[in-house]
N, C-alpha and C. Protein backbone atom coordinates (compact mmCIF):
# COMPACT_ATOMS: atom_id res chain seq x y z
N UNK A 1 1.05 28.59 20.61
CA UNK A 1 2.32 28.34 19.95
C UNK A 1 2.12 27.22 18.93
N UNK A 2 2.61 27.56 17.96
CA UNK A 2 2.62 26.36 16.78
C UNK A 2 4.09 25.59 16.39
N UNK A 3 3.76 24.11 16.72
CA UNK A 3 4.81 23.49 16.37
C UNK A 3 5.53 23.50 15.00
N UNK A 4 7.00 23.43 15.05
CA UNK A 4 6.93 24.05 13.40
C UNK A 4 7.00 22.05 13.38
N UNK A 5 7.12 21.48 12.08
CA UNK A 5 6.70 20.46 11.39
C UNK A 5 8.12 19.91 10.93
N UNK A 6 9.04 20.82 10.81
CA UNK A 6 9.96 20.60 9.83
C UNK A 6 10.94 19.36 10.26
N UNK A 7 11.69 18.13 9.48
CA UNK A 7 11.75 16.85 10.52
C UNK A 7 11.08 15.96 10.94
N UNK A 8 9.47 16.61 10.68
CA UNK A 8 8.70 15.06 10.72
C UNK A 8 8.28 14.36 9.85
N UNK A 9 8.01 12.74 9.92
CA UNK A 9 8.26 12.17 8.63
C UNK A 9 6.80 11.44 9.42
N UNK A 10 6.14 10.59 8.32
CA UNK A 10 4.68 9.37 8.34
C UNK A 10 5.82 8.27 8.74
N UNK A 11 6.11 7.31 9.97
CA UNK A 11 6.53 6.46 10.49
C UNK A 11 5.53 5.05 10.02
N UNK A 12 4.68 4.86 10.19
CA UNK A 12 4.28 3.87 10.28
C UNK A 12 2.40 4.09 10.26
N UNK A 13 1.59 2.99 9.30
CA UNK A 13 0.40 3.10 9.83
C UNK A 13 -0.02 1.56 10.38
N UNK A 14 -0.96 1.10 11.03
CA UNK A 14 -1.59 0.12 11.60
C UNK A 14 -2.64 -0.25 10.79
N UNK A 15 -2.40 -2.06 11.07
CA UNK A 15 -3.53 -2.90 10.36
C UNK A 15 -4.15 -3.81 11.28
N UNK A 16 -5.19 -3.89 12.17
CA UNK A 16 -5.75 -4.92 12.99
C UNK A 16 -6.13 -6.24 12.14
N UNK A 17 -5.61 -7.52 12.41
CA UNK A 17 -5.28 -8.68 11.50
C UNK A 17 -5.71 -9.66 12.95
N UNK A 18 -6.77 -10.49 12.13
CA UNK A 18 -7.40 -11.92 12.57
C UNK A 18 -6.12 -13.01 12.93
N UNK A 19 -5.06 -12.99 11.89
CA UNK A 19 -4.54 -14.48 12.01
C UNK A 19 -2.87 -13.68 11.51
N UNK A 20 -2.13 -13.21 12.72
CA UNK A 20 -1.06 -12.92 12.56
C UNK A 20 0.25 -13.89 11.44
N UNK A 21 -0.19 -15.31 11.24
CA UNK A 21 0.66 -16.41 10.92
C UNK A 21 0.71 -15.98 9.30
N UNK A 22 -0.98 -15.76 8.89
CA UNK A 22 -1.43 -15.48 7.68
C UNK A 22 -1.10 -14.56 6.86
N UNK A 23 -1.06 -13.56 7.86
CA UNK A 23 -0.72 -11.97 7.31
C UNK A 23 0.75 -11.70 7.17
N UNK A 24 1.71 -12.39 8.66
CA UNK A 24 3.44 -12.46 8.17
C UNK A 24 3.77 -13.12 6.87
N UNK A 25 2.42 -14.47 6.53
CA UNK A 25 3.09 -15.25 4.96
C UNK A 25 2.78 -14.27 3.91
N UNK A 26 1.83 -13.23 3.77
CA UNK A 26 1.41 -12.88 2.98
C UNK A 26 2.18 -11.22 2.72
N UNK A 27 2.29 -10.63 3.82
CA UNK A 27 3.23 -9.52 3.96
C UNK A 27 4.57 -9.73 3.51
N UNK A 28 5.30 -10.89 4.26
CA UNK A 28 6.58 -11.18 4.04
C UNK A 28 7.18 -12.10 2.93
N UNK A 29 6.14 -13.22 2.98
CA UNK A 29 6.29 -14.16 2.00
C UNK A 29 6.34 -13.73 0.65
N UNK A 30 5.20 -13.36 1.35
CA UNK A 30 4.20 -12.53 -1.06
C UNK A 30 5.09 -11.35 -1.07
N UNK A 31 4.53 -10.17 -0.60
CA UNK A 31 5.00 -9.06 -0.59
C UNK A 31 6.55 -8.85 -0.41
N UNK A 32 7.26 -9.61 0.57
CA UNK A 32 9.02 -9.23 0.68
C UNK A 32 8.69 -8.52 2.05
N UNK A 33 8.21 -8.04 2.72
CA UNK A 33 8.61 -7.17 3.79
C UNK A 33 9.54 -7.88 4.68
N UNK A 34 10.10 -6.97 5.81
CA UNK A 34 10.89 -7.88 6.40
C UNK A 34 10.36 -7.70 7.83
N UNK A 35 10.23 -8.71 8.84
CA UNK A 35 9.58 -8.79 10.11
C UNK A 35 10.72 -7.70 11.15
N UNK A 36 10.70 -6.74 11.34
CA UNK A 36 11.45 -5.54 11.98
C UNK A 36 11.69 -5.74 13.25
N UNK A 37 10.36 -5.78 14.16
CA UNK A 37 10.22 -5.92 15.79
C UNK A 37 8.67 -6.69 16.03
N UNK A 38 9.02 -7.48 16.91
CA UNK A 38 7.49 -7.88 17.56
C UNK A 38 7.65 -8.01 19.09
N UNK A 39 6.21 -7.25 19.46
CA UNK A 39 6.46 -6.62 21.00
C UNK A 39 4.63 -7.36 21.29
N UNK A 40 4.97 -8.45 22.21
CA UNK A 40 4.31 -8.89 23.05
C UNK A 40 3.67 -8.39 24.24
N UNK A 41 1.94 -7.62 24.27
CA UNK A 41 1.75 -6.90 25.01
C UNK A 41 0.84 -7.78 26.05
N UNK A 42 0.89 -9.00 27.02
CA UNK A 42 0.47 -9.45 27.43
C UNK A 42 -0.45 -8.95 28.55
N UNK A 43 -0.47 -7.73 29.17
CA UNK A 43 -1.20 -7.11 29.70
C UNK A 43 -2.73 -6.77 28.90
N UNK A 44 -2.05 -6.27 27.61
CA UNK A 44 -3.55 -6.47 27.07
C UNK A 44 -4.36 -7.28 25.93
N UNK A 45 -3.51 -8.48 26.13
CA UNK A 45 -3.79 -9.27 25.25
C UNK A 45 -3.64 -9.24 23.91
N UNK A 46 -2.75 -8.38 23.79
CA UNK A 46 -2.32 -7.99 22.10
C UNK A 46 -0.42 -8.48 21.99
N UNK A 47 -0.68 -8.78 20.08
CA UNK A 47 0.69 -8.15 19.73
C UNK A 47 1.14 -7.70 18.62
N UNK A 48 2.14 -6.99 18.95
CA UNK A 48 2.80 -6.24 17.73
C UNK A 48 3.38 -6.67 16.50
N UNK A 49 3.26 -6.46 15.68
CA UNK A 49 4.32 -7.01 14.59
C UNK A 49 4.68 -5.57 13.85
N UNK A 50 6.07 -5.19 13.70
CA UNK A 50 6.29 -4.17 13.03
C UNK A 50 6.92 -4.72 11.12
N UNK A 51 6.81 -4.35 10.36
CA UNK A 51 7.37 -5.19 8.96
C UNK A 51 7.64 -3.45 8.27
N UNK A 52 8.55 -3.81 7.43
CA UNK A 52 9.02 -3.30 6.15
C UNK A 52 9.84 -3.56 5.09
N UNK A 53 10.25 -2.72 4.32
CA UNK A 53 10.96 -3.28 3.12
C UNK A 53 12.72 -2.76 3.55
N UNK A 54 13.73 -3.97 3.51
CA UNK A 54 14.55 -3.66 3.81
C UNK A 54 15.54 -4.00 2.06
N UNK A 55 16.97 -3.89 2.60
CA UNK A 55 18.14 -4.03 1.37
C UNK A 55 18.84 -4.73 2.20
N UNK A 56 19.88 -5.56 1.13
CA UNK A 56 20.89 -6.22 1.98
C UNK A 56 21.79 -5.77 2.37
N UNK A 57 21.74 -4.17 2.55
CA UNK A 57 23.02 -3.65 3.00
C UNK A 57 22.08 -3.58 5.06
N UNK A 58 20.91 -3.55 4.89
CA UNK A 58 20.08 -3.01 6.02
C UNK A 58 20.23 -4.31 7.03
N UNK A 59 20.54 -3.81 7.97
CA UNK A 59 20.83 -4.82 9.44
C UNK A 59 19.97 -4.68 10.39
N UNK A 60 18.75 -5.07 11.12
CA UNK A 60 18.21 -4.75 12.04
C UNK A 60 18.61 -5.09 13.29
N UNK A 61 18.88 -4.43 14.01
CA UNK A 61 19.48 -4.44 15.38
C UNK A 61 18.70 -5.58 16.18
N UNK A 62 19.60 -5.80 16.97
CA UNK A 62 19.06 -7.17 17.97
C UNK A 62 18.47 -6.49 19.58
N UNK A 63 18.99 -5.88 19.96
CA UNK A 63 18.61 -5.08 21.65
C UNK A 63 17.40 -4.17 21.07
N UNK A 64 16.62 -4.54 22.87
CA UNK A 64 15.49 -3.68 22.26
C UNK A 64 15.04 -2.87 22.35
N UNK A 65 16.10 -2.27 22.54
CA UNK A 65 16.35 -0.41 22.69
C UNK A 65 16.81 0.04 21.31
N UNK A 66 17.73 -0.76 20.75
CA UNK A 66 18.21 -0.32 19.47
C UNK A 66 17.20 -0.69 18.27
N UNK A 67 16.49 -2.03 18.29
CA UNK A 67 15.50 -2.40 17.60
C UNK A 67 14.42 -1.60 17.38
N UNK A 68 13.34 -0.60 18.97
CA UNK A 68 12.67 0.12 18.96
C UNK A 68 12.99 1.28 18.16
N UNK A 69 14.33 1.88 18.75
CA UNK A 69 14.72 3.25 18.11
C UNK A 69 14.71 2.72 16.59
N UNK A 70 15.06 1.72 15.76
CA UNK A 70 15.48 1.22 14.69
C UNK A 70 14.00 1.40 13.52
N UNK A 71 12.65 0.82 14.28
CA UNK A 71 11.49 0.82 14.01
C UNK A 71 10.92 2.21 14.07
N UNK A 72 10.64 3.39 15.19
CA UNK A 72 10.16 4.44 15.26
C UNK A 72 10.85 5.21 14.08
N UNK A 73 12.32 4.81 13.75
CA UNK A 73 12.83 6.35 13.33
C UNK A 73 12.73 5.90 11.56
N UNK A 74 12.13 4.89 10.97
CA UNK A 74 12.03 4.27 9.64
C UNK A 74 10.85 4.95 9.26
N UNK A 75 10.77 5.44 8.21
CA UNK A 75 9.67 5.76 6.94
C UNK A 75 9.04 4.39 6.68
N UNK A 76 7.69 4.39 6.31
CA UNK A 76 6.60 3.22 5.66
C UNK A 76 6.82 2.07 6.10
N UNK A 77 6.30 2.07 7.67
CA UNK A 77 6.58 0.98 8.38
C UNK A 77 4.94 0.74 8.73
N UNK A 78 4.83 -0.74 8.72
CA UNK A 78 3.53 -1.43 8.61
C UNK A 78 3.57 -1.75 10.14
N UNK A 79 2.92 -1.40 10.89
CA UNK A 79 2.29 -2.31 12.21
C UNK A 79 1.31 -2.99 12.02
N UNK A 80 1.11 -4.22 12.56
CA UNK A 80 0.17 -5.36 12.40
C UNK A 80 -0.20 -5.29 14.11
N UNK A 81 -1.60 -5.25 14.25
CA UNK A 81 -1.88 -5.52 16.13
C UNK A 81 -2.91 -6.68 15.74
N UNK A 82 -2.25 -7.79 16.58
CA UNK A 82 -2.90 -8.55 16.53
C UNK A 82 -3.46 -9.04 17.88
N UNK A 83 -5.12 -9.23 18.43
CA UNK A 83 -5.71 -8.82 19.37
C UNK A 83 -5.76 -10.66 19.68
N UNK A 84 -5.36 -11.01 20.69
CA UNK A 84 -5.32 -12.16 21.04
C UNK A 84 -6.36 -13.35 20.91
N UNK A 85 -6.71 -13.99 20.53
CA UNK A 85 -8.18 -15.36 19.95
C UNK A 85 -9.02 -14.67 18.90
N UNK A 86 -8.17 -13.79 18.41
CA UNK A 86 -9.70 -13.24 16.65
C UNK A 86 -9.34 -14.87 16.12
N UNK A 87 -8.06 -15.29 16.15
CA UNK A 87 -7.82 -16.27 14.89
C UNK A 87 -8.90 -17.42 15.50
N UNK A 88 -9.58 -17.59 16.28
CA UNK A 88 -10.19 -18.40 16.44
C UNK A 88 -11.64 -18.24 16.00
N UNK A 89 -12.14 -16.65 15.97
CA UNK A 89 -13.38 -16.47 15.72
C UNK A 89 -13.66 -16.82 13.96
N UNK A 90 -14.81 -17.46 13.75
CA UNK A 90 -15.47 -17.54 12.72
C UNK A 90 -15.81 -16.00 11.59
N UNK A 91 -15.34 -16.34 10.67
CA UNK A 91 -15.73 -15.26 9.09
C UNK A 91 -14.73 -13.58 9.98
N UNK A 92 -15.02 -13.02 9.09
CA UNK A 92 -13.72 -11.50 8.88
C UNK A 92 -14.34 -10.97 10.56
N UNK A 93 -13.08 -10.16 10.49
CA UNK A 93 -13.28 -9.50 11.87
C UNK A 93 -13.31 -8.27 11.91
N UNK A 94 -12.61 -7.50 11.18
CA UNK A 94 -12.24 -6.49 10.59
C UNK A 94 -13.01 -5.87 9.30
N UNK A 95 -13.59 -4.49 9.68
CA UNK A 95 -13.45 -4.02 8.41
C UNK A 95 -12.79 -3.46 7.21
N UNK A 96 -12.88 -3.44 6.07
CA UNK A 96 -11.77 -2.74 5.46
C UNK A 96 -12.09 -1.26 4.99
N UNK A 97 -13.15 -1.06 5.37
CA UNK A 97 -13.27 0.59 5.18
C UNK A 97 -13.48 1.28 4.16
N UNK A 98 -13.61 0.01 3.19
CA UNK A 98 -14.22 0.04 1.30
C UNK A 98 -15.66 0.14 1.21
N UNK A 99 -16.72 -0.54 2.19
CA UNK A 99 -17.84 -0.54 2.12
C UNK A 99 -18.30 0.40 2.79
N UNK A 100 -19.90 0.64 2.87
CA UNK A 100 -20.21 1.12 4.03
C UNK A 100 -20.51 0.72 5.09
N UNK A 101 -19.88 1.58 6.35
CA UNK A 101 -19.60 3.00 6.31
C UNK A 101 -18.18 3.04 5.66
N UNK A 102 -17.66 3.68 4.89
CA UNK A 102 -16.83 3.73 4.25
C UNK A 102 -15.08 4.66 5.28
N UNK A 103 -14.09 4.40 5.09
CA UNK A 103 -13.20 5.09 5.96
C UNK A 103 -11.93 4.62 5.63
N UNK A 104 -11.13 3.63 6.26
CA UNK A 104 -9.75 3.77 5.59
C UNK A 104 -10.25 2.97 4.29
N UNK A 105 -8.95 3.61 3.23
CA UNK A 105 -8.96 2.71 1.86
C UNK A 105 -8.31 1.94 1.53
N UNK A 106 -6.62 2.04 1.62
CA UNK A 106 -5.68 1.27 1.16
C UNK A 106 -4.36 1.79 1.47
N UNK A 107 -3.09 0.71 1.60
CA UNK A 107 -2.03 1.08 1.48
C UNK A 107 -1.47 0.98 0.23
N UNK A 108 -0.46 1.31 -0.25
CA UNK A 108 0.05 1.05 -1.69
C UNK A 108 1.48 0.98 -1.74
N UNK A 109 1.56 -0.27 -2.64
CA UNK A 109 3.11 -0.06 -2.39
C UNK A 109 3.89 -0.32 -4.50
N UNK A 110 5.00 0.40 -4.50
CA UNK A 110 5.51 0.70 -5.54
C UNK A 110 6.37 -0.36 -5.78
N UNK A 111 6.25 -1.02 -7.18
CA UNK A 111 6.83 -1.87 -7.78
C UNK A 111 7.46 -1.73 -9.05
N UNK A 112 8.57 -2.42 -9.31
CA UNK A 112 9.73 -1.82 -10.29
C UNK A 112 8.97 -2.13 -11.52
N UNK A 113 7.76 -3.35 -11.66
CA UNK A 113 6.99 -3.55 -12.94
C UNK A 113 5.86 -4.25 -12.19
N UNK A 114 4.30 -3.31 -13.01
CA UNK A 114 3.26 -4.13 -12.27
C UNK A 114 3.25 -5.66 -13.10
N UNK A 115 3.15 -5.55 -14.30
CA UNK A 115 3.05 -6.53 -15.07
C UNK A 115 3.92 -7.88 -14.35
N UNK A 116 4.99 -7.49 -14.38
CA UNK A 116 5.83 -9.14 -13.55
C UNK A 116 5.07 -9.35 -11.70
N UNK A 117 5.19 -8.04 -11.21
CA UNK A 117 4.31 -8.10 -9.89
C UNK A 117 3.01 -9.04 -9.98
N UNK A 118 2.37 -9.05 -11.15
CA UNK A 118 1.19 -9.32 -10.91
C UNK A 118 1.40 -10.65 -11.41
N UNK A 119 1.72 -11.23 -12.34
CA UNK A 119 2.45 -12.69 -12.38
C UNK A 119 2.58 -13.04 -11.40
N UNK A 120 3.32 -12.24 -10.49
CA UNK A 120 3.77 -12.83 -9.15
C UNK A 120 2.89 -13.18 -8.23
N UNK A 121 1.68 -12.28 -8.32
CA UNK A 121 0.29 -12.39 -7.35
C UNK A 121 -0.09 -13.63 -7.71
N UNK A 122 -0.14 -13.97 -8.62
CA UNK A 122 -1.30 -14.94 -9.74
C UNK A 122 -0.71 -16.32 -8.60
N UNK A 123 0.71 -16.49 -9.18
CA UNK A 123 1.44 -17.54 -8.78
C UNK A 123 1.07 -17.80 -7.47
N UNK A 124 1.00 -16.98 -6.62
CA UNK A 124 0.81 -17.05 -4.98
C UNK A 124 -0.55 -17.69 -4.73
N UNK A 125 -1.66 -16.98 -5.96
CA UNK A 125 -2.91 -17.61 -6.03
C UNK A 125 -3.58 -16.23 -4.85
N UNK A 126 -3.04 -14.85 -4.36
CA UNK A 126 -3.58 -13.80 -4.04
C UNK A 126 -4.66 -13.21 -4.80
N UNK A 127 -5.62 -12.97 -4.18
CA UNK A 127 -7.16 -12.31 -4.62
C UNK A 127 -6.86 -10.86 -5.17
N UNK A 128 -7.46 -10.37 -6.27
CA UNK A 128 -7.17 -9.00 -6.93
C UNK A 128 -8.81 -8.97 -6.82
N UNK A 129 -8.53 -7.20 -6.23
CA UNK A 129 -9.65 -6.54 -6.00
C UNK A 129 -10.33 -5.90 -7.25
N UNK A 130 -9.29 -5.28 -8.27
CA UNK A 130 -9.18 -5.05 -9.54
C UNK A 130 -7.57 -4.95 -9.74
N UNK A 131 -7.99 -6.02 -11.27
CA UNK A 131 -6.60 -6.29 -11.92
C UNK A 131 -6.12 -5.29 -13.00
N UNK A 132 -5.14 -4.86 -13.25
CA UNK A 132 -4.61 -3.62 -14.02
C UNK A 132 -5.61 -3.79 -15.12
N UNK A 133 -5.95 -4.66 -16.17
CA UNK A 133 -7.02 -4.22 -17.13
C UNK A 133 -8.17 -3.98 -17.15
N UNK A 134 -9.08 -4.24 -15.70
CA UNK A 134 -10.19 -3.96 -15.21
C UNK A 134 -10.53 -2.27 -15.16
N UNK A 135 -11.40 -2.26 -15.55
CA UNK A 135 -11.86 -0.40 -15.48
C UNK A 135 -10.99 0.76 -16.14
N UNK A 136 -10.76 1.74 -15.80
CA UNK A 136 -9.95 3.07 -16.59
C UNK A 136 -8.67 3.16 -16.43
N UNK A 137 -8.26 2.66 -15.03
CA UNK A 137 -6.81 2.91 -14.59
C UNK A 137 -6.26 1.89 -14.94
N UNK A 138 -5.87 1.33 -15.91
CA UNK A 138 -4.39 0.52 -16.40
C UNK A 138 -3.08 0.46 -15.56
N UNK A 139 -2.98 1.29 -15.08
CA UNK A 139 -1.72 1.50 -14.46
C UNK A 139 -1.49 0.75 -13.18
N UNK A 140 -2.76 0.46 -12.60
CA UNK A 140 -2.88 0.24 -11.51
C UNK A 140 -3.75 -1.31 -10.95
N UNK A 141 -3.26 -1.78 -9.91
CA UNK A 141 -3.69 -3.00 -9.65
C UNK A 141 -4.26 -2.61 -8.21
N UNK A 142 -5.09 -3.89 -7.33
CA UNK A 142 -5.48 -3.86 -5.76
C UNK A 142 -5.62 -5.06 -6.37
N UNK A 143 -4.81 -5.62 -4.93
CA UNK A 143 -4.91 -6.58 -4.39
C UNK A 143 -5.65 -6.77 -2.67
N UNK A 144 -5.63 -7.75 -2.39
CA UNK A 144 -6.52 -8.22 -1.34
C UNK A 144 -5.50 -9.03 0.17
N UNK A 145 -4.99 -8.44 1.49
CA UNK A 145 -4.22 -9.40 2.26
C UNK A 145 -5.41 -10.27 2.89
N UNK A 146 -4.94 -11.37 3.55
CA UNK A 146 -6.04 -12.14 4.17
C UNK A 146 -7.06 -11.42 5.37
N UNK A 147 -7.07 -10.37 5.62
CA UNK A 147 -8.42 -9.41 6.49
C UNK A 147 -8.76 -8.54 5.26
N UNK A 148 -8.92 -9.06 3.96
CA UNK A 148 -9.16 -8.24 3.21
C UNK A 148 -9.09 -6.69 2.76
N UNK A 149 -8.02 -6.18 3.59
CA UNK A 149 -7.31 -5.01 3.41
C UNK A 149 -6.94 -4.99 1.76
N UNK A 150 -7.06 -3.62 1.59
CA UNK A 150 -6.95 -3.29 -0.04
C UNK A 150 -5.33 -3.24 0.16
N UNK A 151 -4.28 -3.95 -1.05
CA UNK A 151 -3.16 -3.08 -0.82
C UNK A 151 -3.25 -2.86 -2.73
N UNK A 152 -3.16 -1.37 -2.56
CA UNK A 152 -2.49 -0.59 -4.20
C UNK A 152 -1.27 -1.33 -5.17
N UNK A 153 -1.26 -1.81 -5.97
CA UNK A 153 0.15 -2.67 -6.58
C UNK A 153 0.49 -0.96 -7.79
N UNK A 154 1.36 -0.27 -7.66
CA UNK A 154 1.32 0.55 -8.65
C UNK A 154 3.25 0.78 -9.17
N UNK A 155 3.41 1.15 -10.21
CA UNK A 155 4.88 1.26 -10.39
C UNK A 155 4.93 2.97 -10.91
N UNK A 156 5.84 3.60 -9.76
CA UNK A 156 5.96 5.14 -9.79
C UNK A 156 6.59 5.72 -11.51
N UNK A 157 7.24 5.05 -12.12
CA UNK A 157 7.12 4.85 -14.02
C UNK A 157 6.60 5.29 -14.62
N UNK A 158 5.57 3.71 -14.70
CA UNK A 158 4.13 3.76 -15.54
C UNK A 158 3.22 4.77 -14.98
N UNK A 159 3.34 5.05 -13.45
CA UNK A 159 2.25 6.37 -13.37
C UNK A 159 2.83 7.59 -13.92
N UNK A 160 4.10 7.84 -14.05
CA UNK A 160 4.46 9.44 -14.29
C UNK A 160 4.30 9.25 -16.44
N UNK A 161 3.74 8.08 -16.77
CA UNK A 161 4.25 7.49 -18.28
C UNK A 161 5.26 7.24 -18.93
N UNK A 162 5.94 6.77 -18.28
CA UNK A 162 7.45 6.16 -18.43
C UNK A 162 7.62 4.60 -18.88
């Protein structure tokens, strides 16, 4: 029997992160996301951080039944697992899946103008992996979070040539 598909949506992907403190300033701070749910898994020494991009009309529920349901049922939701004492270990912990062996690449997220976005990077003093005038693609920026995860800076616009 084949499940039909129709109704399902990409919820969320996962980023394993050294220094949870680092990655909320840099997700939330730099980027805007908003901290959704964090679920403390003390059994296995991990924890959760769920983030996304909210509006000020958007309320996140406080109970954490309504909070969970609130997180599962959202489109382009970032989980952060953060594995209890990495922040203590010395140099990256994580790979980013750019080198070899090569495997995940990047998330990307859409901005109303790369040009002011990237002002905005500068200011923060955030690492660019390649900056929009670097190489063929103009259109497009990577930036760098602190586990050196690629994130895409692109504006859905300028890619269609608008």
């Amino acid at each position: 029997m084949t499940a039909n598909p129709h109704g399902y949506t990409l919820n969320h992907t996962m980023l394993r992160v050294k220094d949870p403190e680092k990655s909320l300033e840099f997700y939330c701070g730099v980027l805007g996301m908003t901290l959704l749910r964090k679920a403390d898994i003390e059994a296995g020494e991990f924890s959760l951080y769920f983030l996304g991009f909210t509006s000020s009309e958007d309320e996140v529920p406080k109970g954490e039944a309504d909070a969970t349901e609130y997180v599962f049922s959202r489109q382009g939701v970032l989980e952060l697992t953060h594995n209890w004492g990495t922040e203590e270990e010395d140099g990256p912990v994580y790979h980013d899946g750019n080198a070899a062996p090569q495997g995940f690449g990047h998330i990307a997220l859409d901005v109303p103008d790369l040009a002011v976005a990237v002002a905005h990077f500068d200011k923060h003093g955030v690492e660019f992996q390649k900056r929009p005038e670097d190489g063929m693609m103009k259109h497009i920026a990577f930036i760098k979070d602190p586990d050196g995860y690629w994130v895409e800076i692109l504006s859905a616009r300028s890619m269609a040539g608008r």
